[in-house]
N, C-alpha and C. Protein backbone atom coordinates (compact mmCIF):
# COMPACT_ATOMS: atom_id res chain seq x y z
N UNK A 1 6.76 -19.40 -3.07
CA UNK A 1 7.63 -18.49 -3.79
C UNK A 1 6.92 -17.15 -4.03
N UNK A 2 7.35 -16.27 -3.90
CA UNK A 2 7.07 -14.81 -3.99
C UNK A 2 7.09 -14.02 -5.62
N UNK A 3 6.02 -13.86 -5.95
CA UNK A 3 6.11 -13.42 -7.58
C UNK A 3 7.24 -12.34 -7.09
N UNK A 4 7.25 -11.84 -8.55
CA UNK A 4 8.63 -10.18 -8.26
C UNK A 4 7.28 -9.39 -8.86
N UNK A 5 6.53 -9.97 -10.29
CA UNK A 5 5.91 -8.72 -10.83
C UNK A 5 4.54 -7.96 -10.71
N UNK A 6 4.67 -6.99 -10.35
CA UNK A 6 3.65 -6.18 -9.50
C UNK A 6 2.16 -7.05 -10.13
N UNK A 7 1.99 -7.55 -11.64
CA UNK A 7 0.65 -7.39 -11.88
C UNK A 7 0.49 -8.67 -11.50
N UNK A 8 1.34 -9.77 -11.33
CA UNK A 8 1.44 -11.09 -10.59
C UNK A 8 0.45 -10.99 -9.18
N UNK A 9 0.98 -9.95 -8.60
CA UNK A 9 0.82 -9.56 -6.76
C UNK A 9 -0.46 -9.50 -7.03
N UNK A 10 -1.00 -8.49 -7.73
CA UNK A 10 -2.16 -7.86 -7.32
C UNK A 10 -2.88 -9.18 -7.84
N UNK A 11 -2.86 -9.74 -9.11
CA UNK A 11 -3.72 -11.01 -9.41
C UNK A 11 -3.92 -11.79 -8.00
N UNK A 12 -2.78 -12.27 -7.40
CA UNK A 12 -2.73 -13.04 -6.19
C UNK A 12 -3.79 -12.07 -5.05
N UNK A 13 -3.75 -10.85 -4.89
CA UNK A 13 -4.42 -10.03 -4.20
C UNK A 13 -6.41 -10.38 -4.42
N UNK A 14 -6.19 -10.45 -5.74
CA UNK A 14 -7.47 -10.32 -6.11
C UNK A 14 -8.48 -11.71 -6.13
N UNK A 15 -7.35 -12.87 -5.84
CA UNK A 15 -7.81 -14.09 -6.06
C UNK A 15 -8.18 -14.38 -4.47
N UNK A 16 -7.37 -13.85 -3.67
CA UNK A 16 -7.53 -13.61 -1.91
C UNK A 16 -8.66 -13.31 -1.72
N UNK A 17 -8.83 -11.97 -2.22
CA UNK A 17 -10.37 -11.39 -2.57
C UNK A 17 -11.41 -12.28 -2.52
N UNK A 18 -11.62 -12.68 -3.73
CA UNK A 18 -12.55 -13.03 -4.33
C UNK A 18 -12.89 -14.27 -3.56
N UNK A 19 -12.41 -14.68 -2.61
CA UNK A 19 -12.56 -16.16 -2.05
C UNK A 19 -13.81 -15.71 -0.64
N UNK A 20 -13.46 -14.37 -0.41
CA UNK A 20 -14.93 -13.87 0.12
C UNK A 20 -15.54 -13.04 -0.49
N UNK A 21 -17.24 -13.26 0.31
CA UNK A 21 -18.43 -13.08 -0.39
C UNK A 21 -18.75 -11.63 0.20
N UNK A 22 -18.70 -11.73 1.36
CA UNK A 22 -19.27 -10.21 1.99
C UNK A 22 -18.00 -9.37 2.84
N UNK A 23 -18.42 -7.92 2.29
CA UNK A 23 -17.55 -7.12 2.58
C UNK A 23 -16.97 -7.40 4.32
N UNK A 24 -17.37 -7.42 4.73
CA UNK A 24 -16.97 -7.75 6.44
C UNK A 24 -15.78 -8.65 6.91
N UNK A 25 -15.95 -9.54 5.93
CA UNK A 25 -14.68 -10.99 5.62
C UNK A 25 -13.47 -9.66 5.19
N UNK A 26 -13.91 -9.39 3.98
CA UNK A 26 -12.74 -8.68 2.90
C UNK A 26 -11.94 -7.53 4.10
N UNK A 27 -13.37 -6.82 4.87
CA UNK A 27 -12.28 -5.79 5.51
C UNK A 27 -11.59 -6.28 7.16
N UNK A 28 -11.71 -7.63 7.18
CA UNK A 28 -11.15 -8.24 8.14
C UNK A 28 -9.75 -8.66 7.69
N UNK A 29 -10.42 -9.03 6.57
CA UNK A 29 -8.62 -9.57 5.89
C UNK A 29 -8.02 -8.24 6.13
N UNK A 30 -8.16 -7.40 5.35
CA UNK A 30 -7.61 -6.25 5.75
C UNK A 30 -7.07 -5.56 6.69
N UNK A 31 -7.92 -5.48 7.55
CA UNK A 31 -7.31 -5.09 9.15
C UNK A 31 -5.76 -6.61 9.54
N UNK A 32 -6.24 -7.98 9.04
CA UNK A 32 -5.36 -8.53 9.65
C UNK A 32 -3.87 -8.46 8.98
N UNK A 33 -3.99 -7.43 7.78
CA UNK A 33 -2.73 -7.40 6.98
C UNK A 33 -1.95 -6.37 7.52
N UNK A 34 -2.85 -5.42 7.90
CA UNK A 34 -2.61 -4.17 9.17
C UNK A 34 -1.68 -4.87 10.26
N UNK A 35 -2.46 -5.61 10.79
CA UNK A 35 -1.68 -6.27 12.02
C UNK A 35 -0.41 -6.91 11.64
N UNK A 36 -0.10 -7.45 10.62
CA UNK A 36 0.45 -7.99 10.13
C UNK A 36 1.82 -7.15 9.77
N UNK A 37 1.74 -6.17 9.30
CA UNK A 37 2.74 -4.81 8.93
C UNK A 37 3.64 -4.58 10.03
N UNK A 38 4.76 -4.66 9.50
CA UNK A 38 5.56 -4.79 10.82
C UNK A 38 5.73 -3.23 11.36
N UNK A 39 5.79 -2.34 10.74
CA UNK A 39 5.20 -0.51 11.13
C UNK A 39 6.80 -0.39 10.71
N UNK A 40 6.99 0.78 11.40
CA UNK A 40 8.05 2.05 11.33
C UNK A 40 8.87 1.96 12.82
N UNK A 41 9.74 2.40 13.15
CA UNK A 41 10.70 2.60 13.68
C UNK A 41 9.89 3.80 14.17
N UNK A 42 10.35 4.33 15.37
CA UNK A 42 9.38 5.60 16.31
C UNK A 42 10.64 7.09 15.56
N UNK A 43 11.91 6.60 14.94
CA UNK A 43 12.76 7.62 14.44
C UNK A 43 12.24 7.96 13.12
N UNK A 44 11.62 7.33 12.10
CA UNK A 44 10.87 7.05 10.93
C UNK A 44 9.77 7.67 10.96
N UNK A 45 8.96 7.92 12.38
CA UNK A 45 7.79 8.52 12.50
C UNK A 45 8.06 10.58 12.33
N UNK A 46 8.42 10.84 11.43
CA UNK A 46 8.20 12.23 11.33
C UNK A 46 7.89 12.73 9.76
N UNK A 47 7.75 14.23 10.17
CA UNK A 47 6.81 14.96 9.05
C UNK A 47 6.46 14.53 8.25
N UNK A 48 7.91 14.72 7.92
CA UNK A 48 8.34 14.55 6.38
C UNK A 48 8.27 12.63 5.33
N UNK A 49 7.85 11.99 6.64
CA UNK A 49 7.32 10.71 6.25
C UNK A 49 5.32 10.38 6.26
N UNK A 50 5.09 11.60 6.71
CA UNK A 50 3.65 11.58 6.80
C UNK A 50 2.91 11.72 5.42
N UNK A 51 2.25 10.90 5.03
CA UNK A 51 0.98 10.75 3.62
C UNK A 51 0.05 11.76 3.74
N UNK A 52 0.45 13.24 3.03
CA UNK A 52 -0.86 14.11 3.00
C UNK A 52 -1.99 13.83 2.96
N UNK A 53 -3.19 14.08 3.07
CA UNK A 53 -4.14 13.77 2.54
C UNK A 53 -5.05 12.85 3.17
N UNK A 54 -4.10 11.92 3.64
CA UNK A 54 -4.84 10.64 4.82
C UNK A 54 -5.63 11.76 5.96
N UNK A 55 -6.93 10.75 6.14
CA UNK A 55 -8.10 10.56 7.51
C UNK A 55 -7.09 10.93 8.59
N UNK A 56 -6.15 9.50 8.50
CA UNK A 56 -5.41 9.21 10.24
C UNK A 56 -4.06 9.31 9.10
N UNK A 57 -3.18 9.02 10.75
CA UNK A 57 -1.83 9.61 10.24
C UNK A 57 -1.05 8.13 9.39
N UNK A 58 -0.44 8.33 8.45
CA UNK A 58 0.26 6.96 7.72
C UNK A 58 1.55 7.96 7.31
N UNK A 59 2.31 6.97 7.79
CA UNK A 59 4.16 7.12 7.45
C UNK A 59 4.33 6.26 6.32
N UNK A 60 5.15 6.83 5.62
CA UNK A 60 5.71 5.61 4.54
C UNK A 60 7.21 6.35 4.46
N UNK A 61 8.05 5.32 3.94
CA UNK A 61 9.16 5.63 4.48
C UNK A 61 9.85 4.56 3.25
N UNK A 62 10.60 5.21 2.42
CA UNK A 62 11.19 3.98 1.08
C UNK A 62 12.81 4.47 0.76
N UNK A 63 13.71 3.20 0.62
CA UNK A 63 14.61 2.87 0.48
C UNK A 63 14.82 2.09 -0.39
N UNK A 64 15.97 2.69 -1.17
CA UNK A 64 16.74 1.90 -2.31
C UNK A 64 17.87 0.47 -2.07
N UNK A 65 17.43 -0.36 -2.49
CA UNK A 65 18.05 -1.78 -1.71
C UNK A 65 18.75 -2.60 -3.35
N UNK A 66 19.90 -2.22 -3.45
CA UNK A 66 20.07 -3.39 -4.67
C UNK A 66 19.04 -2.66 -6.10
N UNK A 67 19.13 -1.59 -6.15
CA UNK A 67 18.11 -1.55 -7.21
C UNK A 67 16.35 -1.20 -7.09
N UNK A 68 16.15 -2.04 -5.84
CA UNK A 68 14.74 -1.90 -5.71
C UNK A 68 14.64 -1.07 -4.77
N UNK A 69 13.12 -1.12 -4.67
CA UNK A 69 12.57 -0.10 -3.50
C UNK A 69 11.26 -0.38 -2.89
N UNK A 70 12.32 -0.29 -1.27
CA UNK A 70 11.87 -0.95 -0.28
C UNK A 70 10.86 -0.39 0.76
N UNK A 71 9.67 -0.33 0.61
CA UNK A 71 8.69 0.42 1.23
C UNK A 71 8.07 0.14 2.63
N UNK A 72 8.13 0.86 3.62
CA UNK A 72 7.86 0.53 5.06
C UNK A 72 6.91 1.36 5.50
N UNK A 73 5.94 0.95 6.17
CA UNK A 73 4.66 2.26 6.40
C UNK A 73 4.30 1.83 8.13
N UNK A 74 3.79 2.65 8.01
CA UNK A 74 2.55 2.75 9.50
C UNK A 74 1.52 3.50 9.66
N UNK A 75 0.78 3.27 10.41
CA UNK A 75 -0.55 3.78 10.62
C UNK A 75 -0.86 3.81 11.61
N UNK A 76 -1.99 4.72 12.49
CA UNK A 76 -2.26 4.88 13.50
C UNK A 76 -4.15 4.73 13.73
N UNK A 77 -4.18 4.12 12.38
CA UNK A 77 -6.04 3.53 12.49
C UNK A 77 -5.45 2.39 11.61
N UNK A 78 -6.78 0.65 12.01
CA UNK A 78 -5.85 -0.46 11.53
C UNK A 78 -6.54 -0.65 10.02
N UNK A 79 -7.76 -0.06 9.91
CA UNK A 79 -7.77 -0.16 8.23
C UNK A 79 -6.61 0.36 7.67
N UNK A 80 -6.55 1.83 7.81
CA UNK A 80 -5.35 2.38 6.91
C UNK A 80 -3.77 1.57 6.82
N UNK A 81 -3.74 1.23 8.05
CA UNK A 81 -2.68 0.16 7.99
C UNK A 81 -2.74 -1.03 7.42
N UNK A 82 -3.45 -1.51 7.04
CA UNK A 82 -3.70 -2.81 6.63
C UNK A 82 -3.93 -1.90 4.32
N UNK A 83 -4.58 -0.92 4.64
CA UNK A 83 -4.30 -0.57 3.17
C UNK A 83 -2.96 -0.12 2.19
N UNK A 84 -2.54 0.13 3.74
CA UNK A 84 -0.93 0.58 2.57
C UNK A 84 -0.48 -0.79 2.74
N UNK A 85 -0.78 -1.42 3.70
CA UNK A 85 0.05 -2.83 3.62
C UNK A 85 0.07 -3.68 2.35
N UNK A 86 -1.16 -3.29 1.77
CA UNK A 86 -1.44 -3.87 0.73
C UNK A 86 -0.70 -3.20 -0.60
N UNK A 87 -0.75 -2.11 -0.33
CA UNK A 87 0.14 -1.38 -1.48
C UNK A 87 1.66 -1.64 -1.13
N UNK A 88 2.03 -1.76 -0.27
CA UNK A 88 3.34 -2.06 -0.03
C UNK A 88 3.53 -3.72 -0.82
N UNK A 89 2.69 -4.53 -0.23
CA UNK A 89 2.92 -5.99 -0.96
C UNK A 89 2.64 -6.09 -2.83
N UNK A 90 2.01 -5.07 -3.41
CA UNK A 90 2.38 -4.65 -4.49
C UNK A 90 3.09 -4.42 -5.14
N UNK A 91 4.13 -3.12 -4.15
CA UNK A 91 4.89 -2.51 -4.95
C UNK A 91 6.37 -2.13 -4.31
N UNK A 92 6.02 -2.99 -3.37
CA UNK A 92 8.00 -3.24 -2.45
C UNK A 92 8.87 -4.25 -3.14
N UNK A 93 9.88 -3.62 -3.05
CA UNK A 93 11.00 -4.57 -3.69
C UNK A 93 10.97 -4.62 -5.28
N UNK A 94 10.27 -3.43 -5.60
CA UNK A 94 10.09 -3.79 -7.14
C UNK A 94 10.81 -2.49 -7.83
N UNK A 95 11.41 -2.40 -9.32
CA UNK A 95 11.88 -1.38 -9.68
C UNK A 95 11.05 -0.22 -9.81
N UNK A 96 11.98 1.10 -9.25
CA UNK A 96 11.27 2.08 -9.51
C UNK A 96 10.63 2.58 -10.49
N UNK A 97 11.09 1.87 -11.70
CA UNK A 97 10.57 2.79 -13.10
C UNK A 97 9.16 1.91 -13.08
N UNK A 98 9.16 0.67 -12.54
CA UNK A 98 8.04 -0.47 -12.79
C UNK A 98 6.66 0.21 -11.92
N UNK A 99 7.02 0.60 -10.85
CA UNK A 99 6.40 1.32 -9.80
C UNK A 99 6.04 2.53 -10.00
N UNK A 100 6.51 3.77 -10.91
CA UNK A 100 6.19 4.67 -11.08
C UNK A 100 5.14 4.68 -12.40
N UNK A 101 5.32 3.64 -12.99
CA UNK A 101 4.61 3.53 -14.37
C UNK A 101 3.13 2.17 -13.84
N UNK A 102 3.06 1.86 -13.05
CA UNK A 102 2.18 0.83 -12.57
C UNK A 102 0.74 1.14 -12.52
N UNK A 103 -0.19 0.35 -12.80
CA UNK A 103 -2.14 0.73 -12.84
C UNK A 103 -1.93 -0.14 -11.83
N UNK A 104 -2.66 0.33 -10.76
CA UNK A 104 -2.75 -0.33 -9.64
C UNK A 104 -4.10 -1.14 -10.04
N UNK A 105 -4.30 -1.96 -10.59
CA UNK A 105 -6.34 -2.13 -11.00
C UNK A 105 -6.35 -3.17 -10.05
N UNK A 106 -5.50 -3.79 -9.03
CA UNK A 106 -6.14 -4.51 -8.63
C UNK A 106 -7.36 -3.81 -7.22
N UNK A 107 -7.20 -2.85 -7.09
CA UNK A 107 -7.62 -1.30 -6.02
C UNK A 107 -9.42 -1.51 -6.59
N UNK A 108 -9.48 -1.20 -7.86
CA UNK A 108 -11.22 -1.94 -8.00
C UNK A 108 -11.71 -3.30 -8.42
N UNK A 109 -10.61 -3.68 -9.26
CA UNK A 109 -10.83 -5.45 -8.99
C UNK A 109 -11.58 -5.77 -7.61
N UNK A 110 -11.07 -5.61 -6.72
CA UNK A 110 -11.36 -5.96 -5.25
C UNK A 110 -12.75 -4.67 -4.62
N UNK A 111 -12.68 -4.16 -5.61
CA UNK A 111 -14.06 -3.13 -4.83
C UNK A 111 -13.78 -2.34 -3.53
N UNK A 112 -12.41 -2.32 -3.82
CA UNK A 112 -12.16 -1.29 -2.34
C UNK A 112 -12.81 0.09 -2.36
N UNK A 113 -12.59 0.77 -3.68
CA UNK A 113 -12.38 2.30 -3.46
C UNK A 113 -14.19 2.46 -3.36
N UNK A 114 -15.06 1.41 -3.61
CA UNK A 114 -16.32 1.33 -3.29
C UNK A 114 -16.74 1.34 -2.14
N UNK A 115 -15.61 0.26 -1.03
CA UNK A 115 -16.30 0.26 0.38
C UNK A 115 -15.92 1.33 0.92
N UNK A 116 -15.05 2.33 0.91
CA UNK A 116 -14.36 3.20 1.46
C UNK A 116 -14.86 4.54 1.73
N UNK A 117 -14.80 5.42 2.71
CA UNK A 117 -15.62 6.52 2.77
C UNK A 117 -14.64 7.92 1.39
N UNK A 118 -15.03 8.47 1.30
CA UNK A 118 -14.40 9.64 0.45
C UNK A 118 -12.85 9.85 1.05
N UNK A 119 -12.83 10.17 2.36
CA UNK A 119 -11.88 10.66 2.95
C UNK A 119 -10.90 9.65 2.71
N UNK A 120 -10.88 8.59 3.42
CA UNK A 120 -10.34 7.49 3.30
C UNK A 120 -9.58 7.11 1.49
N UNK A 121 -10.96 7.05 0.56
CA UNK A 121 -10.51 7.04 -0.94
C UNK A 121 -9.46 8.07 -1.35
N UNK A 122 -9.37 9.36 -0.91
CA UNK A 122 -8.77 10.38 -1.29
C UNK A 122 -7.70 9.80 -0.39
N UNK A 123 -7.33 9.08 0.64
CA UNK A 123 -5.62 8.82 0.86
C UNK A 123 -5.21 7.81 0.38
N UNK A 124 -6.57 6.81 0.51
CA UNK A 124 -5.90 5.72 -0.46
C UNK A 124 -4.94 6.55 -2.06
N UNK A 125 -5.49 7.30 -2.66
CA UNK A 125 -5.07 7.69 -3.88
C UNK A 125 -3.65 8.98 -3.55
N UNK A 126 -3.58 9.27 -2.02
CA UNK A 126 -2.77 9.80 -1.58
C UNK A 126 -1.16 8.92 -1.31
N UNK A 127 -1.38 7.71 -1.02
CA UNK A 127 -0.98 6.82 -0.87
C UNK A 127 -0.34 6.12 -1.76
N UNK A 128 -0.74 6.18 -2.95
CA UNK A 128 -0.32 5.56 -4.27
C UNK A 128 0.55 6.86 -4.70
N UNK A 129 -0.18 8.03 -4.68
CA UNK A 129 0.62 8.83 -5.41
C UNK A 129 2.43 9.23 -4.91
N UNK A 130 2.43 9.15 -3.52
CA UNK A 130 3.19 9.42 -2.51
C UNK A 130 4.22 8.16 -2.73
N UNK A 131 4.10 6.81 -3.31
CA UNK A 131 4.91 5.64 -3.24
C UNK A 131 5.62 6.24 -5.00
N UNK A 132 4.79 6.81 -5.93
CA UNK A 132 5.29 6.82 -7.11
C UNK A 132 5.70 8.08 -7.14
N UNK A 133 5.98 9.06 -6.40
CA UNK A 133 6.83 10.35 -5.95
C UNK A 133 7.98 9.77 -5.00
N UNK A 134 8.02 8.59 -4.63
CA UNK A 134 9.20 8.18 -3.78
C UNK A 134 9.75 7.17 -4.77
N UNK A 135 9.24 6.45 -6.09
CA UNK A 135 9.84 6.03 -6.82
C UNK A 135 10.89 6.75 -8.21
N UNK A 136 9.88 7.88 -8.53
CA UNK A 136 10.68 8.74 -9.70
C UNK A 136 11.75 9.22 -8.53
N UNK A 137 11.40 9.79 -7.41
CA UNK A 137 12.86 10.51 -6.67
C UNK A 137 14.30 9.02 -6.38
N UNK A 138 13.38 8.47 -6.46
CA UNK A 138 14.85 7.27 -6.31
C UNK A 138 15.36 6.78 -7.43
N UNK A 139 15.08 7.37 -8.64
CA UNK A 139 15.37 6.66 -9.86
C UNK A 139 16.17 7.66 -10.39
N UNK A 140 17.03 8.16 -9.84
CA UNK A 140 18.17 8.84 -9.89
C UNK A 140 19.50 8.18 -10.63
C-alpha cells in the first residue's frame, strides 16, 4: 500500500537509506530510481519545462489530477534523474498546499546534499523550489 503523506514517503525513503552502509550502494539505488522514472514525452521536453539551475538538463512537467498534483520529470544525466525521481515519489499525487508548505528533511536524513557536488546541490534545491512554484501556481 502506498502512504498518501509526504512525511510517511520520505520516512520510507530514509529507512531504504539507511539499510546501506556506503555511499556507492546509496548512489546506485539512486541511479536505479533514475532508470526506473518513466521520463517525459519528447512534446513535454521544452523550455519552459526545463529546471533552471540544474548541471544537466531536467524537465519537470506537473498536472492537476482530482485535486492532486501529478509530477513527471526527466533527465538527461542518470543521477539527476534518479534525484527528482525521488522528489517526485515524495511529492506526486499529493495536495498542493501540502507540497508547497513541505520540509523536505528527508534530503539530509539520507546525506545527500553531502555527497553531491555544489552544482548538482544548487539544482537539487532548484528542483524543490521549481515543484513548490508548480504547486502554489496550481492552487488556484
Amino acid at each position: 500500500m502506498m502512504s498518501n503523506e509526504i512525511n510517511e514517503i520520505q520516512d520510507e525513503i530514509i529507512e531504504e537509506f539507511e539499510m546501506f552502509d556506503d555511499w556507492m550502494q546509496k548512489y546506485e539505488l539512486i541511479i536505479d530510481l533514475g532508470k526506473d522514472l518513466s521520463g517525459l514525452d519528447e512534446k513535454e521536453k521544452v523550455e519552459a519545462n526545463i529546471i533552471k539551475g540544474c548541471q544537466s538538463k531536467v524537465w519537470l512537467s506537473a498536472k492537476m489530477t482530482n485535486g492532486k498534483i501529478v509530477f513527471t520529470a526527466d533527465s538527461d544525466a542518470i543521477m539527476t534523474k534518479g534525484i527528482i525521481a525521488l522528489l517526485i515519489r515524495a511529492l506526486s499525487g499529493q495536495d498542493p498546499k501540502k507540497i508547497a508548505r513541505s520540509n523536505l528533511y528527508f534530503i539530509d536524513k539520507i546525506g545527500l546534499k553531502n555527497h553531491l557536488s555544489i552544482t548538482r546541490s544548487n539544482g537539487l534545491e532548484a528542483m524543490i523550489k521549481k515543484m513548490k512554484i508548480y504547486a502554489i501556481a496550481l492552487n488556484k
